[in-house]
C-alpha atoms as a PDB file:
ATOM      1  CA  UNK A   1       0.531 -34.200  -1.334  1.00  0.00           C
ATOM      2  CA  UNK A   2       1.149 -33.373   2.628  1.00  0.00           C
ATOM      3  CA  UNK A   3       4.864 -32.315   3.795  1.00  0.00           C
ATOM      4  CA  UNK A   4       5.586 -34.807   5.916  1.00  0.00           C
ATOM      5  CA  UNK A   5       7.287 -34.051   9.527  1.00  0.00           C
ATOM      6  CA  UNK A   6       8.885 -37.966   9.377  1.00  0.00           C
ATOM      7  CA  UNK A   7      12.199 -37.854   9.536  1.00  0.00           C
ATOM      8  CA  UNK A   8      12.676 -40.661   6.529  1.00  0.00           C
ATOM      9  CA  UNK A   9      10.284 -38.916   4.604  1.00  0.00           C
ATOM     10  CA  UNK A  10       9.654 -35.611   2.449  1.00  0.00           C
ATOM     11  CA  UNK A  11       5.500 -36.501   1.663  1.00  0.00           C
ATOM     12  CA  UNK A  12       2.852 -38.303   1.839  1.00  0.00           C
ATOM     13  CA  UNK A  13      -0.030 -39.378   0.082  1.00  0.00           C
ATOM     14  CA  UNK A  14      -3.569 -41.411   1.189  1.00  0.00           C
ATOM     15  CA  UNK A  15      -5.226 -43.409  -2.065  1.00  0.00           C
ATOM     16  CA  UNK A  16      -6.536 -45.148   1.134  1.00  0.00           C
ATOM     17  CA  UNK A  17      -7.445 -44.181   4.547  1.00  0.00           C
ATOM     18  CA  UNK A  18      -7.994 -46.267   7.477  1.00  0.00           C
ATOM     19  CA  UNK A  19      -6.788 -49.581   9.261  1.00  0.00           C
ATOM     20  CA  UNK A  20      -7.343 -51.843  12.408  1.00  0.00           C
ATOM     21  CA  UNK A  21      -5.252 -52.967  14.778  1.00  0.00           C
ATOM     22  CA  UNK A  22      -2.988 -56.378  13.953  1.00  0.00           C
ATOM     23  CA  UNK A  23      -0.499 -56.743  16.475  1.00  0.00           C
ATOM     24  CA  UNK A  24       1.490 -55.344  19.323  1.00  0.00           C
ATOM     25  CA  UNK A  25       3.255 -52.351  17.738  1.00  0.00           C
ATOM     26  CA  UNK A  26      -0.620 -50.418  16.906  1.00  0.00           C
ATOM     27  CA  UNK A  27      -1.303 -50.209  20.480  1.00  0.00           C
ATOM     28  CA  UNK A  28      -1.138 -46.285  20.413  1.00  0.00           C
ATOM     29  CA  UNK A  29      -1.524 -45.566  16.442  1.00  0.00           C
ATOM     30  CA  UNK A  30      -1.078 -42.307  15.274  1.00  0.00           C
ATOM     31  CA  UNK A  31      -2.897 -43.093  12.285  1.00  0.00           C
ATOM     32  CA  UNK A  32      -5.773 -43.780  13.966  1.00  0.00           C
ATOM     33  CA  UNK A  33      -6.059 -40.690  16.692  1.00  0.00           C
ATOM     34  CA  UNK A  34      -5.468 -38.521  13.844  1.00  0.00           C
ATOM     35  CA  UNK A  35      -8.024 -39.710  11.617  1.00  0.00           C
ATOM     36  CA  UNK A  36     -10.741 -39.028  14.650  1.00  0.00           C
ATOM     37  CA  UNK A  37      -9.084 -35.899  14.414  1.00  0.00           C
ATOM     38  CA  UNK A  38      -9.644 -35.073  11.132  1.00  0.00           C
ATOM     39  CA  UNK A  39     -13.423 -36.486  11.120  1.00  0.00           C
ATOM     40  CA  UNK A  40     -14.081 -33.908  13.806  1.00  0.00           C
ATOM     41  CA  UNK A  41     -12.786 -30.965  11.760  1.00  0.00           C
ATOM     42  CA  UNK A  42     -14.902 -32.308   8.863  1.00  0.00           C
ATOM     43  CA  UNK A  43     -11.859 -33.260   6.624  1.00  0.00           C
ATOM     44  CA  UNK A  44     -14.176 -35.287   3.470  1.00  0.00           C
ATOM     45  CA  UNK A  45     -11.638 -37.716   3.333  1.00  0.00           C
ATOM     46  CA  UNK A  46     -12.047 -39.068   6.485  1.00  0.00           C
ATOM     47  CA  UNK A  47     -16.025 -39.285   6.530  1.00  0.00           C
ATOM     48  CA  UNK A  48     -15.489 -42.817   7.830  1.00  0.00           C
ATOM     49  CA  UNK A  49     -13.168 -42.212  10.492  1.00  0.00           C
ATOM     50  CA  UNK A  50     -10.976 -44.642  10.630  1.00  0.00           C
ATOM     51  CA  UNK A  51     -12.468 -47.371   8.654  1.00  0.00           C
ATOM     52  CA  UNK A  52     -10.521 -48.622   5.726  1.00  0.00           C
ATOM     53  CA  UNK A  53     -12.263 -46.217   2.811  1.00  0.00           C
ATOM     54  CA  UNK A  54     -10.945 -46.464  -0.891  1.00  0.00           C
ATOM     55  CA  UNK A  55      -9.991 -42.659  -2.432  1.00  0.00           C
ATOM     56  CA  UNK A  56      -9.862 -43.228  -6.145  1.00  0.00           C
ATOM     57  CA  UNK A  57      -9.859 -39.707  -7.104  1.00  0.00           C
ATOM     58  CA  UNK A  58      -6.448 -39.156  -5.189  1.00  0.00           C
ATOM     59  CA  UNK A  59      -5.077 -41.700  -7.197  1.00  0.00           C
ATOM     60  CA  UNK A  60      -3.072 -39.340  -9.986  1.00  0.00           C
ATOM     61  CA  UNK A  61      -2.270 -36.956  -7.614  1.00  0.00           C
ATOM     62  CA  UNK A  62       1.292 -38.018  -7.515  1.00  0.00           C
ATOM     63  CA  UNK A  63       1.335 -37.394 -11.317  1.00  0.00           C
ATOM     64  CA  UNK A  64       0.860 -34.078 -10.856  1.00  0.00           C
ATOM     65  CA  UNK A  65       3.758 -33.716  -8.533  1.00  0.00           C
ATOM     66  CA  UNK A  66       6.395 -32.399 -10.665  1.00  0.00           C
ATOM     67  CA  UNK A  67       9.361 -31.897  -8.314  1.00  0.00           C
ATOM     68  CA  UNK A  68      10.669 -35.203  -7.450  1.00  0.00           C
ATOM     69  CA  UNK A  69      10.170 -36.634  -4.282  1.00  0.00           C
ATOM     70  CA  UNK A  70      10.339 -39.125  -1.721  1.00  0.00           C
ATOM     71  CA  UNK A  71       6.445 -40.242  -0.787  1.00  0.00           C
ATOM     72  CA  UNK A  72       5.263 -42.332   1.943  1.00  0.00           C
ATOM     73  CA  UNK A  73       2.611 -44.135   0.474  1.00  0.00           C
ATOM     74  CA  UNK A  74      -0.552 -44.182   2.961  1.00  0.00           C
ATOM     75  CA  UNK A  75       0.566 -43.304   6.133  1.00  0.00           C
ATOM     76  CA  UNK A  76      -2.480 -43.553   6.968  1.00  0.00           C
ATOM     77  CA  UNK A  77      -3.804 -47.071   6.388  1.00  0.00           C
ATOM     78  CA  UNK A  78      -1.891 -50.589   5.099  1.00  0.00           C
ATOM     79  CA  UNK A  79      -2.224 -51.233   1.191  1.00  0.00           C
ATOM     80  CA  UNK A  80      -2.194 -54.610   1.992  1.00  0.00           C
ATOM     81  CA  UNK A  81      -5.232 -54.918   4.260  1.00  0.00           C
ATOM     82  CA  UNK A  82      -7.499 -57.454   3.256  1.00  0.00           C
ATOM     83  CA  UNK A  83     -10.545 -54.790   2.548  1.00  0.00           C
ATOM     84  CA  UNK A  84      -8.281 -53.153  -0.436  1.00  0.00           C
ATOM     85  CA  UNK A  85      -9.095 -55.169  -3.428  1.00  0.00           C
ATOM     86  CA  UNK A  86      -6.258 -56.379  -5.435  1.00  0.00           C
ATOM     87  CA  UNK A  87      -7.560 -54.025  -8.329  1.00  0.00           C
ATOM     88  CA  UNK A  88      -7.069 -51.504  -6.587  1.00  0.00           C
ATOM     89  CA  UNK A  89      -3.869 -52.251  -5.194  1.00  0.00           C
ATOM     90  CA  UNK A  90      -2.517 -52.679  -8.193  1.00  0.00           C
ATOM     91  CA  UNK A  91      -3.971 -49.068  -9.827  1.00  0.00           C
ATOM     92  CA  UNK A  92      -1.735 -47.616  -6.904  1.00  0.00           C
ATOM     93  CA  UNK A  93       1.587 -49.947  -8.202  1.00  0.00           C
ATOM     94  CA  UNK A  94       0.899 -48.296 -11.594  1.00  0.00           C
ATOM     95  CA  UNK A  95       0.652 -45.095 -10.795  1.00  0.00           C
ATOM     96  CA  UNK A  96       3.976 -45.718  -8.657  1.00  0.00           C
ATOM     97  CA  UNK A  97       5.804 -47.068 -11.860  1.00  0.00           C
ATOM     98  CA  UNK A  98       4.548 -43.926 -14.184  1.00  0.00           C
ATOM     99  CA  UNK A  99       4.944 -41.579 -11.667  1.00  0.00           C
ATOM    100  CA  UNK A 100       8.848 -42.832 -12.326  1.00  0.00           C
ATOM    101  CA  UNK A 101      10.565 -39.255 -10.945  1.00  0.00           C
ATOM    102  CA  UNK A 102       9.374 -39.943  -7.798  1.00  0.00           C
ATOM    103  CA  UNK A 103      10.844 -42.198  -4.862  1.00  0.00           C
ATOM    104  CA  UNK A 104       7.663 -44.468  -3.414  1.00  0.00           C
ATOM    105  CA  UNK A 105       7.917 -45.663   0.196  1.00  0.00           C
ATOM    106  CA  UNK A 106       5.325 -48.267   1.171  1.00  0.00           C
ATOM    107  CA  UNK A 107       4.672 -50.181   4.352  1.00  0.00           C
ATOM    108  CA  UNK A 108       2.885 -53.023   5.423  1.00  0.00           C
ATOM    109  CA  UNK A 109       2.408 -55.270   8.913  1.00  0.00           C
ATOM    110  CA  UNK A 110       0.530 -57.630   6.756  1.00  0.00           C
ATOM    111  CA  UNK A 111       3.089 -59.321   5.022  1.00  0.00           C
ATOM    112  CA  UNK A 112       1.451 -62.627   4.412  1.00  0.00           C
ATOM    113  CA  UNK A 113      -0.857 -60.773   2.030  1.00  0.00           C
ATOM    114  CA  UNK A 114       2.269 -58.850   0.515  1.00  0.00           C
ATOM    115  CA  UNK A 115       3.645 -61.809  -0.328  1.00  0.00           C
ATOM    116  CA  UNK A 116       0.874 -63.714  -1.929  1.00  0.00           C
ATOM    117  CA  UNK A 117       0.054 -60.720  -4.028  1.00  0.00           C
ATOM    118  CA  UNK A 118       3.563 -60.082  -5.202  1.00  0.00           C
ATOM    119  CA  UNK A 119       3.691 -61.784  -8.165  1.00  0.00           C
ATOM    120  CA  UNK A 120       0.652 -59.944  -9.377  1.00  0.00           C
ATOM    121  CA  UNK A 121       1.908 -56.819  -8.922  1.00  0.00           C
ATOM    122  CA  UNK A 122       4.417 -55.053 -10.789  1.00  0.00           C
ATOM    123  CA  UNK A 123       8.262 -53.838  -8.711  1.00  0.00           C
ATOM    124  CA  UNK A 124       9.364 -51.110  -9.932  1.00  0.00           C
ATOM    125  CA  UNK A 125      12.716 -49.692  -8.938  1.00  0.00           C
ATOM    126  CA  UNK A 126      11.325 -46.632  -7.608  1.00  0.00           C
ATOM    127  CA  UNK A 127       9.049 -48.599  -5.100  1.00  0.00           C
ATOM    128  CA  UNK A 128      10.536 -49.716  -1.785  1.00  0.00           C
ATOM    129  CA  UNK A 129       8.872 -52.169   0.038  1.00  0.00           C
ATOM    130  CA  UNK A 130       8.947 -52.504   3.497  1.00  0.00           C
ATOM    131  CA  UNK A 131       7.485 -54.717   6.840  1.00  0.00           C
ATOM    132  CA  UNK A 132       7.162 -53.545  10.179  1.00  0.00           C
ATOM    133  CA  UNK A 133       8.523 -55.211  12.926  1.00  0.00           C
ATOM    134  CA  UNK A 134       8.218 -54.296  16.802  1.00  0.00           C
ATOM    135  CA  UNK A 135       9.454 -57.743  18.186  1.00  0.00           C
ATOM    136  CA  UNK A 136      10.699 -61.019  17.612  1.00  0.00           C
ATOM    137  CA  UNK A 137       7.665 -62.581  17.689  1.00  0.00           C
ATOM    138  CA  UNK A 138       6.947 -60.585  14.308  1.00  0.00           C
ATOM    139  CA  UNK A 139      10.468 -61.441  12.434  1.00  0.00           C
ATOM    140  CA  UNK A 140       8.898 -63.625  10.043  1.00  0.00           C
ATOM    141  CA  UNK A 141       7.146 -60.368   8.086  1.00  0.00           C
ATOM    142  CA  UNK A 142      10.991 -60.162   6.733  1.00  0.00           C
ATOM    143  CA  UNK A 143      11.072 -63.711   5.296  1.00  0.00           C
ATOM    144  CA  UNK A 144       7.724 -62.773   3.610  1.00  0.00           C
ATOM    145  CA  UNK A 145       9.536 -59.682   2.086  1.00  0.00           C
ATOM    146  CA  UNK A 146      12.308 -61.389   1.153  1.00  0.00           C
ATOM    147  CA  UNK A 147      10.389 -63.493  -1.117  1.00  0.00           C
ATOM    148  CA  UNK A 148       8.584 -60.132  -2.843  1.00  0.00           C
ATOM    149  CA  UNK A 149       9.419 -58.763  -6.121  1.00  0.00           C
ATOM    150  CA  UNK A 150      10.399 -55.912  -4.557  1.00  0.00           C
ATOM    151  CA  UNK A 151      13.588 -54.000  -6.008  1.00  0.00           C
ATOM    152  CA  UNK A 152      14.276 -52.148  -2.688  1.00  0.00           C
ATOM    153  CA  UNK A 153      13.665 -53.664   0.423  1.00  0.00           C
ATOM    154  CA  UNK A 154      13.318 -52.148   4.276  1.00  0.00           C
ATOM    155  CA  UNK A 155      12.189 -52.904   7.475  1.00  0.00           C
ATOM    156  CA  UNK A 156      10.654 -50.086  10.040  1.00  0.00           C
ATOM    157  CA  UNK A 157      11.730 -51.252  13.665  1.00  0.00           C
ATOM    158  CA  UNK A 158       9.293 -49.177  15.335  1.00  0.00           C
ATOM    159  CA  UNK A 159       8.000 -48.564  17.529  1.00  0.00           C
ATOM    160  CA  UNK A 160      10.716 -50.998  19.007  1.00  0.00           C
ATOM    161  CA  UNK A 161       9.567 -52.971  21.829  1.00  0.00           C
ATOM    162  CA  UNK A 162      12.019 -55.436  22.026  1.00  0.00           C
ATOM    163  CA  UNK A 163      15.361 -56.636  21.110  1.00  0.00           C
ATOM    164  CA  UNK A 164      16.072 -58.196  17.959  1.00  0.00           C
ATOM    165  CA  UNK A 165      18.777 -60.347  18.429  1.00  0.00           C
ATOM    166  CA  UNK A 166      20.674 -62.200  15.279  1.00  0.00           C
ATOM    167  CA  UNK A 167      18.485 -60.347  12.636  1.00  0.00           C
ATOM    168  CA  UNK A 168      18.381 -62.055   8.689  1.00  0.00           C
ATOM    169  CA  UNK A 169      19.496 -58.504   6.928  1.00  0.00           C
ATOM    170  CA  UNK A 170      20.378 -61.048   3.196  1.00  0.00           C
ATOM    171  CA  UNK A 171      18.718 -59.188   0.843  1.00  0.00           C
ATOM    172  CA  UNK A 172      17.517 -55.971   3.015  1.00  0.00           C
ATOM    173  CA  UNK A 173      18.409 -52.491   1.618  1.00  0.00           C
ATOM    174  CA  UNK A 174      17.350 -50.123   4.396  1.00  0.00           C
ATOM    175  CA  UNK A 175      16.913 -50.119   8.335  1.00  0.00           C
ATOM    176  CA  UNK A 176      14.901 -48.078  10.359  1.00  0.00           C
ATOM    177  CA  UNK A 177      14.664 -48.007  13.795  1.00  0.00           C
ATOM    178  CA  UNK A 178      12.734 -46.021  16.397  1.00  0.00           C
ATOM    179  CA  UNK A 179      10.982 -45.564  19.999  1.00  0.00           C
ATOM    180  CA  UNK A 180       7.366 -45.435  20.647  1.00  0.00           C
ATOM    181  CA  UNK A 181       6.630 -41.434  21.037  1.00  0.00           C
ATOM    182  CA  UNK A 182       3.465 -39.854  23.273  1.00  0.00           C
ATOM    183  CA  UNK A 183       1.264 -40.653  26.410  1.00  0.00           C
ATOM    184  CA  UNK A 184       1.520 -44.157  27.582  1.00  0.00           C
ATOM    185  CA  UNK A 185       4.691 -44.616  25.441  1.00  0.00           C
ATOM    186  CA  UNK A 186       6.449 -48.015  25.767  1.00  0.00           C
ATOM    187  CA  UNK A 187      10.297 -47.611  26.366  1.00  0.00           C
ATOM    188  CA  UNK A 188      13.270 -48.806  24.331  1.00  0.00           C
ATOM    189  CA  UNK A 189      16.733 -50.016  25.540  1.00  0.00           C
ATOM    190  CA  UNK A 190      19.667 -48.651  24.032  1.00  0.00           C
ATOM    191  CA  UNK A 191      21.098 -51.998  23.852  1.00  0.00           C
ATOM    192  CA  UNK A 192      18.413 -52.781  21.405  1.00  0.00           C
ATOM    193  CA  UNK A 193      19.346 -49.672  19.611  1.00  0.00           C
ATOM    194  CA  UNK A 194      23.127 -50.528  19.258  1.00  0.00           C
ATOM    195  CA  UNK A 195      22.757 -53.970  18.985  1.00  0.00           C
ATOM    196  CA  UNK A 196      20.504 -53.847  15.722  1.00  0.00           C
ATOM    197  CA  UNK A 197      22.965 -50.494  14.653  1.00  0.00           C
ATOM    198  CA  UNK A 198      25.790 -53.115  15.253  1.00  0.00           C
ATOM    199  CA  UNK A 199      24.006 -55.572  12.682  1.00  0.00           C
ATOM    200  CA  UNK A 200      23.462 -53.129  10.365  1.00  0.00           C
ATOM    201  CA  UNK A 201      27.074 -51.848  10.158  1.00  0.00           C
ATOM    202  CA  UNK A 202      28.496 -55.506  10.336  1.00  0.00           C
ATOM    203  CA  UNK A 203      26.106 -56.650   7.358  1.00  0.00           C
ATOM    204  CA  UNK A 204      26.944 -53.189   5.521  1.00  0.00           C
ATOM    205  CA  UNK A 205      22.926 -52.171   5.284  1.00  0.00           C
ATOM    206  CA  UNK A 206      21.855 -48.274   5.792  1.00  0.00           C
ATOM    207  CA  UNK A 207      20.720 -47.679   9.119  1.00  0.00           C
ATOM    208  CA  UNK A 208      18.512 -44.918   9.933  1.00  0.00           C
ATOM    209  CA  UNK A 209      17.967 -44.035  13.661  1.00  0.00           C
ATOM    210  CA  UNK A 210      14.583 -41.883  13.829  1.00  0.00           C
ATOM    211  CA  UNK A 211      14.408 -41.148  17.439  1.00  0.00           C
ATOM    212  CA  UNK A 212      14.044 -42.509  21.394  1.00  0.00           C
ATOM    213  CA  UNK A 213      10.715 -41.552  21.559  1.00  0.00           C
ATOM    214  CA  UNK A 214       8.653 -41.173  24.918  1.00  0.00           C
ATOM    215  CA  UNK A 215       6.593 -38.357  26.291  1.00  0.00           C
ATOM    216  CA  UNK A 216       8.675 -35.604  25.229  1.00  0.00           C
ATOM    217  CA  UNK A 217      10.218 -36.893  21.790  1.00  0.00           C
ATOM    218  CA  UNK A 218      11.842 -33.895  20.952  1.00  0.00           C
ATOM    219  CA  UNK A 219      13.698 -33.404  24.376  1.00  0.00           C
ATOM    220  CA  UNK A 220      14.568 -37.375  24.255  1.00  0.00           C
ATOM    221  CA  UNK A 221      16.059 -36.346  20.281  1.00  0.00           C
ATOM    222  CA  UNK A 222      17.430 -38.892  17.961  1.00  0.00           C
ATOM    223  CA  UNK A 223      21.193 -39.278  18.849  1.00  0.00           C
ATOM    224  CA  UNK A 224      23.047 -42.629  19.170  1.00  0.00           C
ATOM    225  CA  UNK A 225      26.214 -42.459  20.417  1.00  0.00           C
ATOM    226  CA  UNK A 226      26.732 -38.650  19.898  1.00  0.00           C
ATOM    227  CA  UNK A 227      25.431 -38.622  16.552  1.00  0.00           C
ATOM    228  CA  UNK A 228      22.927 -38.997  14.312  1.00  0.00           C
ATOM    229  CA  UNK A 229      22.312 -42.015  11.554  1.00  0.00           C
ATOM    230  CA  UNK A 230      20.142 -40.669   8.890  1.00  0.00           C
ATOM    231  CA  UNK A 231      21.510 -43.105   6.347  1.00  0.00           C
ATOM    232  CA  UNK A 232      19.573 -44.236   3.318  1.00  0.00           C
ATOM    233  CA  UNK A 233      18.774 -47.073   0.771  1.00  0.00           C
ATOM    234  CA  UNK A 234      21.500 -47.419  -2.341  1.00  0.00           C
ATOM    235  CA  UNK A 235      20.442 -45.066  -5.361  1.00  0.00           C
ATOM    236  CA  UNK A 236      18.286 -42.736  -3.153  1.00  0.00           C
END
């Protein structure tokens, strides 16, 4: 387990390591400058750099994990990338569903395959499921996730590079939103802020506001409107 400095997080954990890029929003991924990173510093886990590498023997760890917690599951990689057999996949789902203490948080931009694996996969109610989206050209990962056996559903608006006008929130449970953060950062409009805020509050569905991003992410904060919108999923 790694404490986790994301805001709609507490942990992490890595079964799987690794990714490639898929669309717009992976332009500048962390993910991926951090894995170099850790390669460099000789971290075994990260051998391969960033390609997509299976880590079996990390697959109880959250078993061991006592305290319960809320666990972003690989941050660094997609589970749904097409070089993670559904085998496997589906040893991290079980692990999820005994590990039953613990809140699971897992993420994919490849919703396609989410969706054509969902009925193979058990849901549940401590795994949330969500699709990123960075623009409308990507809205249709949420009509793939809609049709998931997922018991708690989410989308991760980030990094936002666009507005999202008239959003489909039936049967979403959680909203994140946030800027693209570091060099070469792409900005965000607060009217794409508000506006998808707006939705959210309209179609009574958490929102969580994570920050504006840019160069200096800390200076630029995560206030909307003089406050902060840390809300969360139903239950959690």
């Amino acid at each position: 387990m790694a404490q986790s400095s994301i805001e709609w997080t507490e942990s992490t954990w890595n079964p799987v390591t690794g990714c490639n890029k898929v669309s717009p929003g992976c332009k500048f991924c962390y993910a991926e400058v951090m894995a170099h990173r850790l390669k460099a510093m000789g971290q075994p886990n990260y051998a391969n750099g960033f390609q997509v590498t299976l880590h079996p023997r990390m697959l109880d760890r959250p078993l061991q994990w006592k305290k319960p917690q809320v666990i972003f599951v690989n941050s660094m990689s997609d589970l749904f990338h097409d070089d993670v057999p559904l085998d496997y996949i589906r040893s991290v789902f079980e692990v999820m569903e005994r590990a039953h203490w613990h809140q699971f948080q897992v993420l994919t931009k490849r919703a396609d395959r989410l969706e054509a694996l969902s009925a193979s996969l058990p849901w549940p109610e401590n795994v949330w499921m969500g699709v990123s989206v960075e623009n409308a050209d990507y809205t249709r990962r949420i009509d793939n996730l809609r049709r998931t056996g997922a018991r708690v559903k989410f989308l991760s608006l980030e990094p936002l590079l666009g507005p999202l006008a008239d959003l489909d929130l039936d049967d979403i449970d959680w909203v994140i939103v946030g800027g693209e953060s570091g060099p070469g950062s792409r900005p965000m409009a607060e009217s794409w802020v508000r506006d998808i805020r707006d939705q959210c509050v309209q179609a009574t569905v958490p929102f969580f506001f994570k920050q504006w991003g840019g160069t200096n992410k800390k200076k630029a904060g995560r206030e909307l409107d003089r406050r902060t919108w840390d809300q969360m999923p139903a239950g959690a």
